[in-house]
Each structure stands twice: as structure tokens, then as C-alpha cells.
C-alpha atoms as a PDB file:
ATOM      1  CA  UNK A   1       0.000   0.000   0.000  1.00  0.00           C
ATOM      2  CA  UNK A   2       1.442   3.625  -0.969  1.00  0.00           C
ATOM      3  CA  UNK A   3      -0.144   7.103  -0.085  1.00  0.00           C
ATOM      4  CA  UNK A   4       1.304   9.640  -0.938  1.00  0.00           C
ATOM      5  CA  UNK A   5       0.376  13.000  -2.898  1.00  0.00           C
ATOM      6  CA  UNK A   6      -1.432  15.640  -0.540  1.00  0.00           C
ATOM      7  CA  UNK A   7      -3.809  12.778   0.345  1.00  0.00           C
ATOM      8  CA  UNK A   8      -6.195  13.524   3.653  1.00  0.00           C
ATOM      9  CA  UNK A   9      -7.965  11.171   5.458  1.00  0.00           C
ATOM     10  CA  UNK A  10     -10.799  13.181   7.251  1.00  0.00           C
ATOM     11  CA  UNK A  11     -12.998  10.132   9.111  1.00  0.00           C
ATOM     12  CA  UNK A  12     -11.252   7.710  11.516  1.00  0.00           C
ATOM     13  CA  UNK A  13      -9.193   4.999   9.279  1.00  0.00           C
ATOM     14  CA  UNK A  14      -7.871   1.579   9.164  1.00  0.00           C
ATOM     15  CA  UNK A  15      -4.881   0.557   6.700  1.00  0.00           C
ATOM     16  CA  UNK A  16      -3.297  -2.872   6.342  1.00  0.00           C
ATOM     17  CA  UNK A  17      -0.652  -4.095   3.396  1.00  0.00           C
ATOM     18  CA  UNK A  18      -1.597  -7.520   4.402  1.00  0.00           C
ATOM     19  CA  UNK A  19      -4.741  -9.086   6.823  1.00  0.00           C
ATOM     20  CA  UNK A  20      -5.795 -12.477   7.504  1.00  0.00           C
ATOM     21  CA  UNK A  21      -8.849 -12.851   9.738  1.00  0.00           C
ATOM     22  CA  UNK A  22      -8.780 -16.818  10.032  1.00  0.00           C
ATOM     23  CA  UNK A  23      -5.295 -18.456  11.089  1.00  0.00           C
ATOM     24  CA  UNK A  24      -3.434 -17.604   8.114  1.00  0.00           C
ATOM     25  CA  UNK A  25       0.172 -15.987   7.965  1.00  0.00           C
ATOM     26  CA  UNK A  26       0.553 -12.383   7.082  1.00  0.00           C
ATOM     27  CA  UNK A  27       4.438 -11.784   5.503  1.00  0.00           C
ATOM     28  CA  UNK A  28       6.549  -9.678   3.407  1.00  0.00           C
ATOM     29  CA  UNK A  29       3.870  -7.042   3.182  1.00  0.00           C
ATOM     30  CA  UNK A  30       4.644  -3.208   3.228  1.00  0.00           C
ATOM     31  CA  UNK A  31       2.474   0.179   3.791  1.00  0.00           C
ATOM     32  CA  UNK A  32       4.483   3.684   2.481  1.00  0.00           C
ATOM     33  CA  UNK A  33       3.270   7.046   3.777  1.00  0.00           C
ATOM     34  CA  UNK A  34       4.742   9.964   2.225  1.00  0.00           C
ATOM     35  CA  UNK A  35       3.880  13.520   0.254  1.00  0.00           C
ATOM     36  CA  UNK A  36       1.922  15.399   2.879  1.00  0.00           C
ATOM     37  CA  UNK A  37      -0.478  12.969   4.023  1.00  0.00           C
ATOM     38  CA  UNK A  38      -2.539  13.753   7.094  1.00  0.00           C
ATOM     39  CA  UNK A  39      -5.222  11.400   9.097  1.00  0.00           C
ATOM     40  CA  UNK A  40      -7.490  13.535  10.610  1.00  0.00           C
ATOM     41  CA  UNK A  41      -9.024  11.579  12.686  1.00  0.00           C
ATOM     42  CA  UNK A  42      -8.357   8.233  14.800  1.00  0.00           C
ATOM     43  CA  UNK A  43      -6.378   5.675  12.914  1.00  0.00           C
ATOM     44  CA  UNK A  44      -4.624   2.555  12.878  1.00  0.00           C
ATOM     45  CA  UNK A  45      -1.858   1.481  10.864  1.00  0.00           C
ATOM     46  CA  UNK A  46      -0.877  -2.413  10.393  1.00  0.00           C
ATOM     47  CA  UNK A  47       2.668  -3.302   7.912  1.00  0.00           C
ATOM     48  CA  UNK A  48       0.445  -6.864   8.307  1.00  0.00           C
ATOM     49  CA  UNK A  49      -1.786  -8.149  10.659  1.00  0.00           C
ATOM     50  CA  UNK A  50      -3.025 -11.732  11.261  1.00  0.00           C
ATOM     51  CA  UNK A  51      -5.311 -13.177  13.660  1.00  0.00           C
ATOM     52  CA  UNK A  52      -4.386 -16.388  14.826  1.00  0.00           C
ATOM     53  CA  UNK A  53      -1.421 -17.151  12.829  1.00  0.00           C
ATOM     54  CA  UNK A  54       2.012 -15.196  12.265  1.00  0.00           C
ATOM     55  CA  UNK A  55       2.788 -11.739  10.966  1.00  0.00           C
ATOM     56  CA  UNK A  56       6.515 -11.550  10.343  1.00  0.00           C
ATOM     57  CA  UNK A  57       8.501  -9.042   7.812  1.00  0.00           C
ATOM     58  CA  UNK A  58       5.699  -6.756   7.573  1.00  0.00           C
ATOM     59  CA  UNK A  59       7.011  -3.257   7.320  1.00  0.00           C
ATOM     60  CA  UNK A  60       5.122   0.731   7.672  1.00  0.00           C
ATOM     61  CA  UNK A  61       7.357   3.638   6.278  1.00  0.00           C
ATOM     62  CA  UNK A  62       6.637   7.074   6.908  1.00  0.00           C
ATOM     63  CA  UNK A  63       8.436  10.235   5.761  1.00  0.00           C
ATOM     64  CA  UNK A  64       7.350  13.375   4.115  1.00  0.00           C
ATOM     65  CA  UNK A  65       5.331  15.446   6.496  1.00  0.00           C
ATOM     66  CA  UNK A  66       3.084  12.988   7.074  1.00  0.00           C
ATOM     67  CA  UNK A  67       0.351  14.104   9.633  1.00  0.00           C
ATOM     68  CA  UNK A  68      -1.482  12.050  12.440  1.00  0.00           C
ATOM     69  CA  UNK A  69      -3.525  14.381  14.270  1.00  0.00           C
ATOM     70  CA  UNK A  70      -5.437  12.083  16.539  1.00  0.00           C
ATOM     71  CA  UNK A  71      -4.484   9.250  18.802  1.00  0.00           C
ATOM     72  CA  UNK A  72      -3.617   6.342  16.450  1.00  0.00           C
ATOM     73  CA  UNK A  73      -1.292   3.300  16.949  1.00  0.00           C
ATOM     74  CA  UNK A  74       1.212   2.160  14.181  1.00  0.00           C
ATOM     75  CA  UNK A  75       1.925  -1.514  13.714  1.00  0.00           C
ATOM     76  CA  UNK A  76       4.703  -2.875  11.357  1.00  0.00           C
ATOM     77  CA  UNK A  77       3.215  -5.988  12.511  1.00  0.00           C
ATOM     78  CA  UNK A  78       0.263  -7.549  14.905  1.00  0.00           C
ATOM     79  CA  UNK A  79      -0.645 -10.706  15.481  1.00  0.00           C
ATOM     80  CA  UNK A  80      -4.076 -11.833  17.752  1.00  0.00           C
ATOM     81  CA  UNK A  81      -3.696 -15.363  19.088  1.00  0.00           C
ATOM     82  CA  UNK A  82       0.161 -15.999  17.312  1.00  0.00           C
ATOM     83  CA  UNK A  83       3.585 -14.546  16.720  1.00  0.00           C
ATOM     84  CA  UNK A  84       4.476 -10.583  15.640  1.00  0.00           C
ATOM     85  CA  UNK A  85       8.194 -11.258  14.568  1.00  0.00           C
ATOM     86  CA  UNK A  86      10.696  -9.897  11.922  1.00  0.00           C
ATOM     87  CA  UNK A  87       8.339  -6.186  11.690  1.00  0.00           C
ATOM     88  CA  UNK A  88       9.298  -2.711  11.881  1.00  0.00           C
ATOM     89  CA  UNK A  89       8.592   0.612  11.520  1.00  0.00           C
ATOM     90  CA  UNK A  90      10.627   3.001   9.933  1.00  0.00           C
ATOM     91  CA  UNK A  91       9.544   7.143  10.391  1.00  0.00           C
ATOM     92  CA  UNK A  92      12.072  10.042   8.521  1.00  0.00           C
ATOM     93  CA  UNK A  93       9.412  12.314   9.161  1.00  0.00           C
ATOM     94  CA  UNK A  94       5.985  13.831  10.164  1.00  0.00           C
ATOM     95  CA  UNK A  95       3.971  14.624  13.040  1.00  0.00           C
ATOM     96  CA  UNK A  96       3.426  11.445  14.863  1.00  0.00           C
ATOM     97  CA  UNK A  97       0.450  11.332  17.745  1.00  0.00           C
ATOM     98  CA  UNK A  98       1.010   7.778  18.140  1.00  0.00           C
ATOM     99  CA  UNK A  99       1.972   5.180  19.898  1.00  0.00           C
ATOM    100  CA  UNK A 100       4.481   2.871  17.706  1.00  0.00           C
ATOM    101  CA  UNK A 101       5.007  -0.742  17.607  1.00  0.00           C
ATOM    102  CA  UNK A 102       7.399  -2.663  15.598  1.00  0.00           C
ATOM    103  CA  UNK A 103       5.843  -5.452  16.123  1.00  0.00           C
ATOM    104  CA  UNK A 104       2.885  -6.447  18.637  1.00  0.00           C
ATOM    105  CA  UNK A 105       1.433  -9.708  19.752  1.00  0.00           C
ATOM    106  CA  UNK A 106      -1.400 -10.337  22.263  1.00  0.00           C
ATOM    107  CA  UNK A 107      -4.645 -12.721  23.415  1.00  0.00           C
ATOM    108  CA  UNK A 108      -7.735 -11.112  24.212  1.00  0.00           C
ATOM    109  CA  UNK A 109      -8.894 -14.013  25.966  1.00  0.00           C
ATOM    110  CA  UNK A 110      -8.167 -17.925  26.755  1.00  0.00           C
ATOM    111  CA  UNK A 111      -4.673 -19.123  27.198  1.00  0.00           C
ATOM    112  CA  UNK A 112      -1.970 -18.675  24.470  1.00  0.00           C
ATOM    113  CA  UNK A 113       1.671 -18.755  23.750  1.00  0.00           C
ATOM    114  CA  UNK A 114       2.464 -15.312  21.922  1.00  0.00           C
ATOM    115  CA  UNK A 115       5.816 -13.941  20.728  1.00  0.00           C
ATOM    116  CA  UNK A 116       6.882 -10.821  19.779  1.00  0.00           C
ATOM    117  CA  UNK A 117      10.713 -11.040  19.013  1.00  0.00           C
ATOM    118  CA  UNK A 118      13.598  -9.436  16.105  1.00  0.00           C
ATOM    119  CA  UNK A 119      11.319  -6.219  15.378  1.00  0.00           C
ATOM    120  CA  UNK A 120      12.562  -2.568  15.033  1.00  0.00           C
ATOM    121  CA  UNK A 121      11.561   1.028  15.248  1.00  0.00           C
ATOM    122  CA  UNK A 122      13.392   3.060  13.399  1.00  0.00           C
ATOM    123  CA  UNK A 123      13.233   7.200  13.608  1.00  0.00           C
ATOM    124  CA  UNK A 124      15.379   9.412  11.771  1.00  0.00           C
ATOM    125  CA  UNK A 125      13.570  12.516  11.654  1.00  0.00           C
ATOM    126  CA  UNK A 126       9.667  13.887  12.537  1.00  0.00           C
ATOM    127  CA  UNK A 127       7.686  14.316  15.961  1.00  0.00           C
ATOM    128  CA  UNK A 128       6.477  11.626  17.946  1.00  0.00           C
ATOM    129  CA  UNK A 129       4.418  12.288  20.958  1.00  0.00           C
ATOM    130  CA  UNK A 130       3.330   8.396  22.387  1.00  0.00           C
ATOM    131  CA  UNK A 131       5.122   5.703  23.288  1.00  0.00           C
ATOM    132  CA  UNK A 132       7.318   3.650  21.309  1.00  0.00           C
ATOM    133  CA  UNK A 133       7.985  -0.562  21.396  1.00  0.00           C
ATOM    134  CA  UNK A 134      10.294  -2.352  19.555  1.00  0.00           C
ATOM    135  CA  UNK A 135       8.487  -5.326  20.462  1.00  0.00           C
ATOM    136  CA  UNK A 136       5.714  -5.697  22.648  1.00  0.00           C
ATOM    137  CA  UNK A 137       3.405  -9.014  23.570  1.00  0.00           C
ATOM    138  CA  UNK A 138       0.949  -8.953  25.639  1.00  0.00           C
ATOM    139  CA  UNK A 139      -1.450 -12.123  26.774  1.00  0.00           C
ATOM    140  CA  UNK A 140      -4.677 -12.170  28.642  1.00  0.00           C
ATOM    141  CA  UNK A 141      -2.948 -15.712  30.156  1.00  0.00           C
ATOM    142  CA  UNK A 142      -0.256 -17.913  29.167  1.00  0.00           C
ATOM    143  CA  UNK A 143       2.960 -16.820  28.221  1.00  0.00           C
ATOM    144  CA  UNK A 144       4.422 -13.831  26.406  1.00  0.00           C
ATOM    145  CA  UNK A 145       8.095 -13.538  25.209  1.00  0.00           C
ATOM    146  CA  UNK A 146       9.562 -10.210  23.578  1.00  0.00           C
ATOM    147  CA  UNK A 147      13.134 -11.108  23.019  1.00  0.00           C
ATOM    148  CA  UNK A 148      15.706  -9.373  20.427  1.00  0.00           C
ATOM    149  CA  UNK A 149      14.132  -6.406  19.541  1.00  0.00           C
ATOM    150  CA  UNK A 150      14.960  -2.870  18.908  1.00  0.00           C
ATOM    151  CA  UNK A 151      14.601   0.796  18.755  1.00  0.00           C
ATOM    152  CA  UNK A 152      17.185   3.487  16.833  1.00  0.00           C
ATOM    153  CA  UNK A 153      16.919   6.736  17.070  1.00  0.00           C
ATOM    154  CA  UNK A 154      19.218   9.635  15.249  1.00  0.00           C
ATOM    155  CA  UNK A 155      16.697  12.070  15.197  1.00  0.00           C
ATOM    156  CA  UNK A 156      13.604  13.799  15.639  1.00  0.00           C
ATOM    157  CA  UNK A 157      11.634  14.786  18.872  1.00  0.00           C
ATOM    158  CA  UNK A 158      10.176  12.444  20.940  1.00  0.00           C
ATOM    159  CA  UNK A 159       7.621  14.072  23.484  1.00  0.00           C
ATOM    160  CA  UNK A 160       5.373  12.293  26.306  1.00  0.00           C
ATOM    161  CA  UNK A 161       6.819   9.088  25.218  1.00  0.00           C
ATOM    162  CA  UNK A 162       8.341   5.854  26.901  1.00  0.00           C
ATOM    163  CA  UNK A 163      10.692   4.650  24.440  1.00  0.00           C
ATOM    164  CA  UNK A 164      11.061   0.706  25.097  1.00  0.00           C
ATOM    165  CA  UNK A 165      12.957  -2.113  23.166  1.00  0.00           C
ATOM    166  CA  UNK A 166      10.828  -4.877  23.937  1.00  0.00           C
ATOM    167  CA  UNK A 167       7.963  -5.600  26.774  1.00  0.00           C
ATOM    168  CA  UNK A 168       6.620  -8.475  27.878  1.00  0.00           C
ATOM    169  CA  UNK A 169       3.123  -8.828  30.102  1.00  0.00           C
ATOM    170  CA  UNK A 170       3.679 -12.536  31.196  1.00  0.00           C
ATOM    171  CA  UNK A 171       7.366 -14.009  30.531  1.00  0.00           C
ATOM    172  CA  UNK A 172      10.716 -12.800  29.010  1.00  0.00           C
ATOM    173  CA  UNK A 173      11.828  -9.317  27.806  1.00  0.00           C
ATOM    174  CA  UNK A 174      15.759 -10.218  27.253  1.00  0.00           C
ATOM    175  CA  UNK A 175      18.434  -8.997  25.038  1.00  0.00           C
ATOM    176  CA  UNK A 176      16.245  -5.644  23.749  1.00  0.00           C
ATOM    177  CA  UNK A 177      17.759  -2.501  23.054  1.00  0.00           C
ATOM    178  CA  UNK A 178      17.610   1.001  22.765  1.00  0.00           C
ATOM    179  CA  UNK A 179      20.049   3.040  20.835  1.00  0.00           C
ATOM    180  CA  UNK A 180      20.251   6.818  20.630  1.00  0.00           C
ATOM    181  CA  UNK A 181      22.202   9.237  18.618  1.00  0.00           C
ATOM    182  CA  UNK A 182      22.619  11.990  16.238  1.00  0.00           C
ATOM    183  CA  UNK A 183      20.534  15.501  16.834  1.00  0.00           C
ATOM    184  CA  UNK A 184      17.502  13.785  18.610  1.00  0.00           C
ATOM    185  CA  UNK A 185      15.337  15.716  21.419  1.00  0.00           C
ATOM    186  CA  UNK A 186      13.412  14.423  24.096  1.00  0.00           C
ATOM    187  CA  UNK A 187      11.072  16.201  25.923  1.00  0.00           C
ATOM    188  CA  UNK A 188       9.415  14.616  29.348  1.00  0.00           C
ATOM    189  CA  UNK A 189      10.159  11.332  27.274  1.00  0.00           C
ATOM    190  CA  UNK A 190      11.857   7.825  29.563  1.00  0.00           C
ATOM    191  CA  UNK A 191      13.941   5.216  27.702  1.00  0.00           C
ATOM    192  CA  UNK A 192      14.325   2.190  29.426  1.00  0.00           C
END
């Protein structure tokens, strides 16, 4: 999926380069957001999602002044019920009011084994004002594992924000990272 071109989204909006409803794998899919875009209104932005099986190298770019002006959330890749691995989001620029996930896995209900692991955030540039997870799973019971992931930042503000490598609700968070550099400002932002 590519938007680009003074496009404006004026309702609340849902994009995905790749969905599967039914216990199918999502991969290798890919959403560019560029040229003066703005999303007026609540929105939610998935590199791939799948719901019940895997979504792995799913990827959301953003650059070119790209505007979210309501709360939205910004998946390279989510996974209900499975395994978020391999995703990431990469943002050169805009106005972010978002919170930013690599890649996310999580249950809403029973017991499940979920994984969210080798994902990245990457921000060179832009405003971000929510928090931001290079991987993040989350189960309503059973296990959750967010190992190996990562967030880089050179640049760009990051305001409000907890900036996080990889979380985990109900097992292992190991070998995440967080790497800062370059001209970047944070403002009442935590890194951990």
C-alpha cells in the first residue's frame, strides 16, 4: 500500500498491506506514507496483521510530512492469538500522535503462547508524541516472550513518550535494546 500526494484522510481509518482474519500468515507485506499525508481523525496502521497465525517481515514507512492528528497506533506488525516477529517501523518524518510498535502480539482471551521477538523502530527525523515498542506481547494468560528487539533513534523529537525495546506482560523481555544518537530531542520522554 502507498499514499502519498497531498492525500487527507478526514474520518477515523484503518490501513493494512496484508490481513488475515482466520489463522493464516501475514508476511513480506509493506504500507508507504509519504507527500503530505494527514489522518485527521483516529487511525490505525498495520505493515500486516493476522489473527491467529504469524505476521513476520511486515514493514510501515513514513516520511514526508506525514500528519497524524489524533491518537492512532502504528503496527509494522500484529498478530491476535500468534507470533508478531521480523516487523518494523521506519519514520524520517511527520507529526506522529502515536503510539508505535514494531511489532505487537497479544490474546484477548483464553490461554496462548504469543511472541513478539527481532522487530525494530526506526526514527530518523519527525515528531512523535506516544510511546514507542520495539516489540511488545501482551497475553490475557499464558505466556508472552519479547526477546531481540529494537529501537534506533538519530533524530527527531520524541515528546510524552516511553521509548522501550521490547515488553513483555507474562514471561521474558531479554536482550532488547535502545540506541540513541545523532541531533535527537526528548522532551518529558523515559527510555528504558
Amino acid at each position: 500500500v502507498t499514499i502519498s500526494g497531498n492525500t487527507k484522510f478526514e474520518g477515523d481509518s484503518e490501513i493494512y498491506g496484508g490481513f488475515t482474519s482466520m489463522y493464516g500468515d501475514v508476511t513480506g507485506n509493506k504500507v508507504t506514507i509519504s507527500g503530505n499525508t494527514t489522518f485527521e481523525g483516529d487511525s490505525e496502521i498495520y505493515g500486516g496483521e493476522s489473527r491467529g497465525g504469524k505476521a513476520e517481515n511486515n514493514i510501515v514507512e513514513i516520511s514526508g510530512n506525514t500528519k497524524f492528528e489524533a491518537n492512532s497506533d502504528i503496527y509494522g506488525g500484529h498478530s491476535v492469538y500468534g507470533e508478531a516477529n521480523k516487523n518494523s517501523v521506519i519514520i524520517n518524518d511527520g507529526t506522529i500522535n502515536s503510539y508505535v510498535y514494531g511489532g505487537y502480539a497479544h490474546s484477548n482471551s483464553g490461554t496462548a503462547n504469543i511472541t513478539a521477538n527481532e522487530n525494530s523502530v526506526i526514527i530518523s527525523g519527525g515528531t512523535i508524541t506516544g510511546n514507542v515498542y520495539g516489540g511488545y506481547a501482551y497475553p490475557s494468560s499464558g505466556e508472552a516472550n519479547a526477546n531481540n528487539n529494537q529501537v534506533i533513534i538519530s533524530g527527531g523529537t520524541i515528546n510524552n513518550s516511553y521509548v522501550c525495546g521490547g515488553a513483555s506482560g507474562y514471561g521474558e523481555a531479554t536482550n532488547n535494546k535502545v540506541t540513541i544518537s545523532g541531533n535527537t530531542t526528548f522532551k518529558e520522554a523515559t527510555s528504558y
